[in-house]
N, C-alpha and C. Protein backbone atom coordinates (compact mmCIF):
# COMPACT_ATOMS: atom_id res chain seq x y z
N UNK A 1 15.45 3.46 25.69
CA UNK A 1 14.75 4.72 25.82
C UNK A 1 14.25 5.18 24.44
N UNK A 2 12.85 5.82 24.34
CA UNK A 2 12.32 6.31 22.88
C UNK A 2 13.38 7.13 22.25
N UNK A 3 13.85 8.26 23.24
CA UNK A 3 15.08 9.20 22.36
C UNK A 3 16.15 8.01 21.80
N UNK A 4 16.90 7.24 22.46
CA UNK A 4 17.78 6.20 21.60
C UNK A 4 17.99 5.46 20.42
N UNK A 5 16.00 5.21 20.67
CA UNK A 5 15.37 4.86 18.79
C UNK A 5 15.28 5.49 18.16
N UNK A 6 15.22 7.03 18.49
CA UNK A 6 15.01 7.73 17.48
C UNK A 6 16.01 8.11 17.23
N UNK A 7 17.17 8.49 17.91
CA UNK A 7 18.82 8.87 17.30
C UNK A 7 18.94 7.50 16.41
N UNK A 8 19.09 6.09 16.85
CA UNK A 8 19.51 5.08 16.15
C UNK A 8 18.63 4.82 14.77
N UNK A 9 17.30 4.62 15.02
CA UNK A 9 16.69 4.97 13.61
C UNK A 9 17.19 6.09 12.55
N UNK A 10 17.35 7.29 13.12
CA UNK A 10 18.02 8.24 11.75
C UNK A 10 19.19 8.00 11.27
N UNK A 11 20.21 7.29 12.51
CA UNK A 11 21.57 6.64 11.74
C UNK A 11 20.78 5.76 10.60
N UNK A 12 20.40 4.72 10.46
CA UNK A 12 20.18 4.20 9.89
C UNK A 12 19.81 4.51 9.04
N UNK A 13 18.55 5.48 8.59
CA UNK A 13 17.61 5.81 7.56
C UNK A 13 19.25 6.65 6.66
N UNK A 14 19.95 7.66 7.57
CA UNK A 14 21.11 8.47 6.79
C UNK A 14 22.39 7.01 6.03
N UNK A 15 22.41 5.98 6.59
CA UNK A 15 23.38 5.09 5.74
C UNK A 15 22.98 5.21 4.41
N UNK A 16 23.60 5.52 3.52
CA UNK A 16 23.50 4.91 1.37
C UNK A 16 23.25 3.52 1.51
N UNK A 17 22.28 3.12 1.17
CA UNK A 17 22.28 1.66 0.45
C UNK A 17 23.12 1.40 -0.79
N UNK A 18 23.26 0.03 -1.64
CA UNK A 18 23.99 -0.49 -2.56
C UNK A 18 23.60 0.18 -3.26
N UNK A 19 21.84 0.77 -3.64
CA UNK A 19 21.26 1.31 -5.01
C UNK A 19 21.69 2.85 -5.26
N UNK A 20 22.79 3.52 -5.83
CA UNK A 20 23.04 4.44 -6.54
C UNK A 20 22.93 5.39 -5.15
N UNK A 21 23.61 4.66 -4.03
CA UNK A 21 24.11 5.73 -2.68
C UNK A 21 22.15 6.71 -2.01
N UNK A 22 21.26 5.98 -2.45
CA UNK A 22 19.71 6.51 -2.13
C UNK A 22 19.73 5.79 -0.32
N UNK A 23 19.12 6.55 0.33
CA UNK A 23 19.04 6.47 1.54
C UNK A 23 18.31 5.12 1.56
N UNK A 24 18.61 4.68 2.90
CA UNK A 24 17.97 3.43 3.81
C UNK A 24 15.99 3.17 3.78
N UNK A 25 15.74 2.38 3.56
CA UNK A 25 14.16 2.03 3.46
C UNK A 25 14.01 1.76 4.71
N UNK A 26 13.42 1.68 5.99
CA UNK A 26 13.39 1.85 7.36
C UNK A 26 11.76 1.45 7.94
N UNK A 27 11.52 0.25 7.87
CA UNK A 27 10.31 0.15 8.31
C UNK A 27 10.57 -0.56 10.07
N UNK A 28 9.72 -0.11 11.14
CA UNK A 28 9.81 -0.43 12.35
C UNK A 28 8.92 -0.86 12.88
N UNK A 29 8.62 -2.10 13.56
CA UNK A 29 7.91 -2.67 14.27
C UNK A 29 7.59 -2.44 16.16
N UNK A 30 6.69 -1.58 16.53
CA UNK A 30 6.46 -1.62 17.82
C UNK A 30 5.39 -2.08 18.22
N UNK A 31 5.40 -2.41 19.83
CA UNK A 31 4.37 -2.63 20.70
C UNK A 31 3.49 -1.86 21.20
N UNK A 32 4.28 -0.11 21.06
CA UNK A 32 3.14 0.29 21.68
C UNK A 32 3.93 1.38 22.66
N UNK A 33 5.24 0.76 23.75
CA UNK A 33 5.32 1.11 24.68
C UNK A 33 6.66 1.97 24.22
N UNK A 34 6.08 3.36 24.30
CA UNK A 34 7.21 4.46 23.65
C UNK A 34 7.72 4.32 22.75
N UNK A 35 6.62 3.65 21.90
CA UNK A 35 7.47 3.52 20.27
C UNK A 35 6.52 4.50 19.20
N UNK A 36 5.57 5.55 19.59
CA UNK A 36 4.96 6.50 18.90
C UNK A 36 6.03 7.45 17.78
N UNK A 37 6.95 8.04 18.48
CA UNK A 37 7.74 8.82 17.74
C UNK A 37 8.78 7.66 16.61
N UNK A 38 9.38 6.51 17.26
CA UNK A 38 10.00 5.62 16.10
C UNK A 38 9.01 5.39 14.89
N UNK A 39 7.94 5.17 14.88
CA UNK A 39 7.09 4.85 14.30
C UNK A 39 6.67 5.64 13.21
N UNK A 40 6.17 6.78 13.97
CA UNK A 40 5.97 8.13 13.17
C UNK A 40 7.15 8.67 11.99
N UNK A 41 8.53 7.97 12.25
CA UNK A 41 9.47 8.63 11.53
C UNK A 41 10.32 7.60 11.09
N UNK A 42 9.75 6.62 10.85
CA UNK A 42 10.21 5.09 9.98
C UNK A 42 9.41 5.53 8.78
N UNK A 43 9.62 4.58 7.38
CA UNK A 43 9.13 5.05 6.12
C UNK A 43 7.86 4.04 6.29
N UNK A 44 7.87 2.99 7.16
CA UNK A 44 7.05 1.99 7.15
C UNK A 44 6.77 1.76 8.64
N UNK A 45 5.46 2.26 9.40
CA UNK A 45 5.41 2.12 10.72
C UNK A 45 4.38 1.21 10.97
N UNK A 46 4.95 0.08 11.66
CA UNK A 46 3.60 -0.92 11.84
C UNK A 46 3.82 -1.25 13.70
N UNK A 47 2.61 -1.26 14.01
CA UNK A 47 1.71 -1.30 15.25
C UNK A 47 1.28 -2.54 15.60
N UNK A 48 1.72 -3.29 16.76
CA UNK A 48 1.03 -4.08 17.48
C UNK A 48 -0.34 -3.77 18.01
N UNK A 49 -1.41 -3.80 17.49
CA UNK A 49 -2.92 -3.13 18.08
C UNK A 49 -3.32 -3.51 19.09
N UNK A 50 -3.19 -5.06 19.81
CA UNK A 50 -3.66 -5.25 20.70
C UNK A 50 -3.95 -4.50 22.16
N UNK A 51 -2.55 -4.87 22.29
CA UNK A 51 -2.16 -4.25 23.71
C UNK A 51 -0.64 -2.79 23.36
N UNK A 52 -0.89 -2.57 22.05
CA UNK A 52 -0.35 -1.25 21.49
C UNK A 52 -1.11 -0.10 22.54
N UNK A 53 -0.02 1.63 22.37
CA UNK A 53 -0.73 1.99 22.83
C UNK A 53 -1.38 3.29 21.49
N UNK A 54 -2.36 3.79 22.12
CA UNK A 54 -3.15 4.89 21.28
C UNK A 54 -2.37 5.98 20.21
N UNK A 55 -1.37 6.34 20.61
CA UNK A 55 -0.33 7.13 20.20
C UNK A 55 0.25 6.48 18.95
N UNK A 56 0.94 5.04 19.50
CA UNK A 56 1.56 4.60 17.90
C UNK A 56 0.27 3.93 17.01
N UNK A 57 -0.82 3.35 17.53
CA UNK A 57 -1.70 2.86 16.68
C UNK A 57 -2.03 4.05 15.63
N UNK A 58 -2.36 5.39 16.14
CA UNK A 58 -2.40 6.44 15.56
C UNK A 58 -1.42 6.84 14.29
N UNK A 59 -0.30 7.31 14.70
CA UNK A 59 0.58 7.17 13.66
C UNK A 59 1.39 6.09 13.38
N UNK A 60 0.95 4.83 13.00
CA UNK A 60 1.86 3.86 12.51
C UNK A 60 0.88 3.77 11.07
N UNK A 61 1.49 3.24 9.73
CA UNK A 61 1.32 2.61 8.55
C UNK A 61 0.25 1.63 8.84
N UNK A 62 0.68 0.70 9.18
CA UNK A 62 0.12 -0.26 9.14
C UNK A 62 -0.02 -1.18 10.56
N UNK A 63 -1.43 -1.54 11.14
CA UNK A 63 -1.87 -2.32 12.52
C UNK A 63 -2.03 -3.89 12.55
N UNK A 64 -0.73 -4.05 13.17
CA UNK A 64 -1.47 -5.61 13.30
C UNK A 64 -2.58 -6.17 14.34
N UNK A 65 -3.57 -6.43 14.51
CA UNK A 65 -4.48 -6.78 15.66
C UNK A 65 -4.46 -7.37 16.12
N UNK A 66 -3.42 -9.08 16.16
CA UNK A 66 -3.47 -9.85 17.03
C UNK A 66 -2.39 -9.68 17.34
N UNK A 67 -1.68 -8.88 17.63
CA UNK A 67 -0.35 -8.70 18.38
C UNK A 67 0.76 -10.37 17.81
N UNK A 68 0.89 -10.56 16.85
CA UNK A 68 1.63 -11.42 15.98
C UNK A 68 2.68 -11.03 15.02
N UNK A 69 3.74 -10.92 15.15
CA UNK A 69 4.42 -9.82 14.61
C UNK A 69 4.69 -10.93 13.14
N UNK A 70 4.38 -12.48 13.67
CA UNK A 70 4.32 -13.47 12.52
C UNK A 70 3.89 -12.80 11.00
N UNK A 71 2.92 -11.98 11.21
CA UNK A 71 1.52 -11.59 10.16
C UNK A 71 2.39 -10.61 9.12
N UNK A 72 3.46 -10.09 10.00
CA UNK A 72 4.17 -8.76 8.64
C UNK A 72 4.34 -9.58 7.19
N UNK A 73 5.06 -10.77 7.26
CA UNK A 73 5.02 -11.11 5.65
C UNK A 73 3.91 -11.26 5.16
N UNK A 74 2.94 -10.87 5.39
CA UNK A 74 1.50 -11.59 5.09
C UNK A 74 0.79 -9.96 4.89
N UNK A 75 0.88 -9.30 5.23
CA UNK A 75 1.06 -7.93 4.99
C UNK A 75 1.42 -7.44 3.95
N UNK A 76 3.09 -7.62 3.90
CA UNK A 76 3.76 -7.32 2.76
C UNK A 76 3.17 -7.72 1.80
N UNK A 77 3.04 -9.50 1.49
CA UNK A 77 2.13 -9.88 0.38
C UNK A 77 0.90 -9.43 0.09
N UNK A 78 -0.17 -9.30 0.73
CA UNK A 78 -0.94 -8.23 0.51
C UNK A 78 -1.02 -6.54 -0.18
N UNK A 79 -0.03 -6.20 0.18
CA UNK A 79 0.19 -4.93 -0.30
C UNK A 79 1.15 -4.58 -1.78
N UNK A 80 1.58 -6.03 -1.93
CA UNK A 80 1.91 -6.27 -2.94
C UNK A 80 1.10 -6.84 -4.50
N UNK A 81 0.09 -7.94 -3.20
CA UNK A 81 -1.00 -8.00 -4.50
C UNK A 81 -2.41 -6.58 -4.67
N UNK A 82 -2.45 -5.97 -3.67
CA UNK A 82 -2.98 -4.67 -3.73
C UNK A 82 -2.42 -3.51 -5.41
N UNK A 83 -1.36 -3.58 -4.91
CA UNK A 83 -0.55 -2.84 -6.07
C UNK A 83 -0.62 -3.39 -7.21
N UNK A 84 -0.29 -4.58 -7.47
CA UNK A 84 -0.61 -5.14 -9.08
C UNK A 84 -2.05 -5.09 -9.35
N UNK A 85 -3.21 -5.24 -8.65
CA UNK A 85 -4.02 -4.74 -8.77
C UNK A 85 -4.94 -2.96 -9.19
N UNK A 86 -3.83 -2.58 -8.85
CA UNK A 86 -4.20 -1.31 -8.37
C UNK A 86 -3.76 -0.40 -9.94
N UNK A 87 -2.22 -0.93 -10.40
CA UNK A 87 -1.96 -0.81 -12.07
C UNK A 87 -2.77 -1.18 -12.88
N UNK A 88 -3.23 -2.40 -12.55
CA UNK A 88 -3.84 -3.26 -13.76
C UNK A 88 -5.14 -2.60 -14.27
N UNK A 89 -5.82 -1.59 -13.11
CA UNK A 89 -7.02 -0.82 -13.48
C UNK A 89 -6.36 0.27 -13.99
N UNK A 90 -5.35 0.99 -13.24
CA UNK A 90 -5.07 2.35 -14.01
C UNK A 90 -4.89 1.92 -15.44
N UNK A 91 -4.46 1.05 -16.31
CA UNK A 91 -3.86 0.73 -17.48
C UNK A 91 -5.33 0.00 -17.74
N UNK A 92 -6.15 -0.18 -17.07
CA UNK A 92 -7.02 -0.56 -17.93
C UNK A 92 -7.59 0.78 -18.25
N UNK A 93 -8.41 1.34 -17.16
CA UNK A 93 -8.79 2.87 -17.84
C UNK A 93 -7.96 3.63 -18.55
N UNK A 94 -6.56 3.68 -18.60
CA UNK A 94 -6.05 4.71 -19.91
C UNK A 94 -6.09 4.11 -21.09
N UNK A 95 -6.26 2.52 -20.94
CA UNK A 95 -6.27 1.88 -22.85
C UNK A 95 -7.76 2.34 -23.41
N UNK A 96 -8.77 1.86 -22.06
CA UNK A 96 -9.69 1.88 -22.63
C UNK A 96 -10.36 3.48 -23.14
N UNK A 97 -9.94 4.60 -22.41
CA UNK A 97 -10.61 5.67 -22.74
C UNK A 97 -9.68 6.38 -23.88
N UNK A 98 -8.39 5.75 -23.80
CA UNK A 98 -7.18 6.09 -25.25
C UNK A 98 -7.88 5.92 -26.07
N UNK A 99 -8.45 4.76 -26.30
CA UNK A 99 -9.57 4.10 -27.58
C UNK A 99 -10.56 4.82 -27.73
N UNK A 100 -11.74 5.02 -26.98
CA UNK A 100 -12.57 5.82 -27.54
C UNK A 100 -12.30 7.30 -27.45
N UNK A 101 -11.51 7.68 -27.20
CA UNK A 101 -10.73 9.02 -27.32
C UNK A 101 -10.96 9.09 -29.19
N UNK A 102 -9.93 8.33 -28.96
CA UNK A 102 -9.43 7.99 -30.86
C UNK A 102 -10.58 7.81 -31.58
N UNK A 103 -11.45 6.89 -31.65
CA UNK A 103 -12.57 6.40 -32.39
C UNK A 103 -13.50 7.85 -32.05
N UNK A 104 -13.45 8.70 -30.73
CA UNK A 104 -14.74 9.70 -31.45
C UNK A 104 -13.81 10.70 -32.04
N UNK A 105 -12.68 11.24 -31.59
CA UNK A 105 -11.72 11.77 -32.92
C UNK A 105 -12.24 12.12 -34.24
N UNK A 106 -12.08 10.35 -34.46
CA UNK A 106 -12.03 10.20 -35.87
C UNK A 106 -14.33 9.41 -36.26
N UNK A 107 -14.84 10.04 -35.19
CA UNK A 107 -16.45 10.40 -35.80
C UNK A 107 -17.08 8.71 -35.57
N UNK A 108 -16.41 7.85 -35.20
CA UNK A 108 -16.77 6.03 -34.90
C UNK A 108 -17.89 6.50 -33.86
N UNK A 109 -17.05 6.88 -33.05
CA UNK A 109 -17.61 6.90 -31.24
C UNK A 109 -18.56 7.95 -31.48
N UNK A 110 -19.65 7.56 -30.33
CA UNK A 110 -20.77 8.60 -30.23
C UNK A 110 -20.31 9.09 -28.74
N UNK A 111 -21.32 9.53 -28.10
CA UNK A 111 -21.63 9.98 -26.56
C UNK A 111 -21.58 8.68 -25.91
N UNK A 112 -23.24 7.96 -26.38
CA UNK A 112 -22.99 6.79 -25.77
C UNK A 112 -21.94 5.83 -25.53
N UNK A 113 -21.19 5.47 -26.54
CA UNK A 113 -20.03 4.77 -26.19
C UNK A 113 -18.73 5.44 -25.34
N UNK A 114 -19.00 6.49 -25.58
CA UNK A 114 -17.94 7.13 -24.37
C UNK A 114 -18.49 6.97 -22.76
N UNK A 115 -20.20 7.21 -22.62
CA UNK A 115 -20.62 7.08 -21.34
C UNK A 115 -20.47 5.32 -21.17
N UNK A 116 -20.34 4.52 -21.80
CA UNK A 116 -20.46 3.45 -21.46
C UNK A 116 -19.23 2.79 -21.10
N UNK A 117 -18.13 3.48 -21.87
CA UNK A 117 -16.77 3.24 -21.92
C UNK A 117 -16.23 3.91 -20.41
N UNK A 118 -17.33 4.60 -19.56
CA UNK A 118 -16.47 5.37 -18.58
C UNK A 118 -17.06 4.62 -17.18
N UNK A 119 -18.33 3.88 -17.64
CA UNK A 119 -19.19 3.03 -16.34
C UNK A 119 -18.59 1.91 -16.25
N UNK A 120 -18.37 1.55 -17.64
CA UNK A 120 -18.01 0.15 -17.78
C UNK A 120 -16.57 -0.05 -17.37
N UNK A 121 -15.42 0.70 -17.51
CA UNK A 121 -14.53 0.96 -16.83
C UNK A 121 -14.23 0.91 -15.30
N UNK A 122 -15.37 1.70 -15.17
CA UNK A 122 -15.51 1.81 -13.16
C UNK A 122 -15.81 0.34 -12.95
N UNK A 123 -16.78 -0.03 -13.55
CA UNK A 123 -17.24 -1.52 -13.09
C UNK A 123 -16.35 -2.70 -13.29
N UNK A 124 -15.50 -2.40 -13.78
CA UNK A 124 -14.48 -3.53 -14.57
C UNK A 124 -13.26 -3.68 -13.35
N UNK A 125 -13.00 -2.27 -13.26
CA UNK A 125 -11.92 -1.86 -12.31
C UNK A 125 -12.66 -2.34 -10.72
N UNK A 126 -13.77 -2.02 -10.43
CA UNK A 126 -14.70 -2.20 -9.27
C UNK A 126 -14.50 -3.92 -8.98
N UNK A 127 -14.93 -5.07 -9.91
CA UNK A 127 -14.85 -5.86 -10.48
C UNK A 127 -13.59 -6.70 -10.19
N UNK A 128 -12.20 -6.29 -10.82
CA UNK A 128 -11.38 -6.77 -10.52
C UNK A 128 -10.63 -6.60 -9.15
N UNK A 129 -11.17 -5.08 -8.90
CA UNK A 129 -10.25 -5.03 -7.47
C UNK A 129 -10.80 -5.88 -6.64
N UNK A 130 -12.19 -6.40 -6.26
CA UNK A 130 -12.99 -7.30 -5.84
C UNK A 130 -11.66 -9.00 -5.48
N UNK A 131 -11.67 -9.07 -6.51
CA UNK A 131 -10.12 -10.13 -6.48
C UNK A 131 -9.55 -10.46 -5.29
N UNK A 132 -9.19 -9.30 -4.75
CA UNK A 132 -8.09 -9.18 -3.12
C UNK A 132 -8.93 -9.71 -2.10
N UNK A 133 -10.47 -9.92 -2.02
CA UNK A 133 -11.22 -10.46 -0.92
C UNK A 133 -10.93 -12.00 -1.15
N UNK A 134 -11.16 -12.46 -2.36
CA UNK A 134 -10.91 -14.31 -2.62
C UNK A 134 -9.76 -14.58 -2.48
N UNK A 135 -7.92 -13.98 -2.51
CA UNK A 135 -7.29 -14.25 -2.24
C UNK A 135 -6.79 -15.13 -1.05
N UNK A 136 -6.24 -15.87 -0.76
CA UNK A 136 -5.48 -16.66 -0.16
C UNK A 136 -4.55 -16.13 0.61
N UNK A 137 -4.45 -15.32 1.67
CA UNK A 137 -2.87 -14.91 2.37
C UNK A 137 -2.93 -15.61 3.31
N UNK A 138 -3.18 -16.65 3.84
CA UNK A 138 -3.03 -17.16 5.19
C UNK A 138 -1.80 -17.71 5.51
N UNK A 139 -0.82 -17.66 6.24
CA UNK A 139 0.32 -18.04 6.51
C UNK A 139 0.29 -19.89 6.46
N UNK A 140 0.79 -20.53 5.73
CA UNK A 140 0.54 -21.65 5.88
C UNK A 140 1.58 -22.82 6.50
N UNK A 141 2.59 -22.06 7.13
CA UNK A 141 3.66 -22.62 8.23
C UNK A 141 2.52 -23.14 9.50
């Protein structure tokens, strides 16, 4: 019954993990069929889309579309190379605008190199996030 998952899900989420007694990480996988509210109140809600129904596709995290529940590690990896991606620009735009910060400071830097330093940035970042389309996730089992 949905109420059962949802009492048994909050046991769970309330257990301490090993890390410094911090609550349970709780991601849940449904089909669809009265799994809207589990879903909604997991930290990680992922959706069978196929033959899911409207309710959890709605509030779940993340949809799988071929109803393959195979695909979650493939997911995960994804969202993992998403994220290293996703630093690698923030840290590129704070080095790069740290720098010409500094250099017009100290009278180097004009306008132009700051406007160029702020396109060229977008485009760099634009550029690399580009990356995640050529990637490779295909399950290869």
């Amino acid at each position: 019954m949905p109420e059962d998952k949802v009492t048994h899900l909050k046991t769970i989420k309330d257990q301490p993990s090993n890390k410094a007694n911090k609550k349970q990480t709780v991601a849940f996988v449904g089909d669809g069929v009265n799994d809207a509210p589990v879903v909604a109140l997991s930290d990680v809600g992922i959706a069978m889309g196929g033959l899911g129904s409207d309710a959890t596709i709605e509030t779940a995290d993340v949809v799988i579309q071929d109803d393959k529940p195979s695909k979650i590690p493939m997911a995960i990896n994804i969202g993992k190379q998403t994220r290293k991606i996703v630093w690698q620009n923030i840290t590129l735009a704070f080095v790069v605008k740290a720098i010409v910060l500094i250099l017009g400071a100290g009278g180097v830097a004009t306008m132009w190199e700051a406007v160029f330093a702020d396109v060229g940035v977008a485009l760099l970042a634009i550029i690399n996030a580009m990356r995640i389309q050529r990637m490779d996730f295909v399950d290869k089992r």
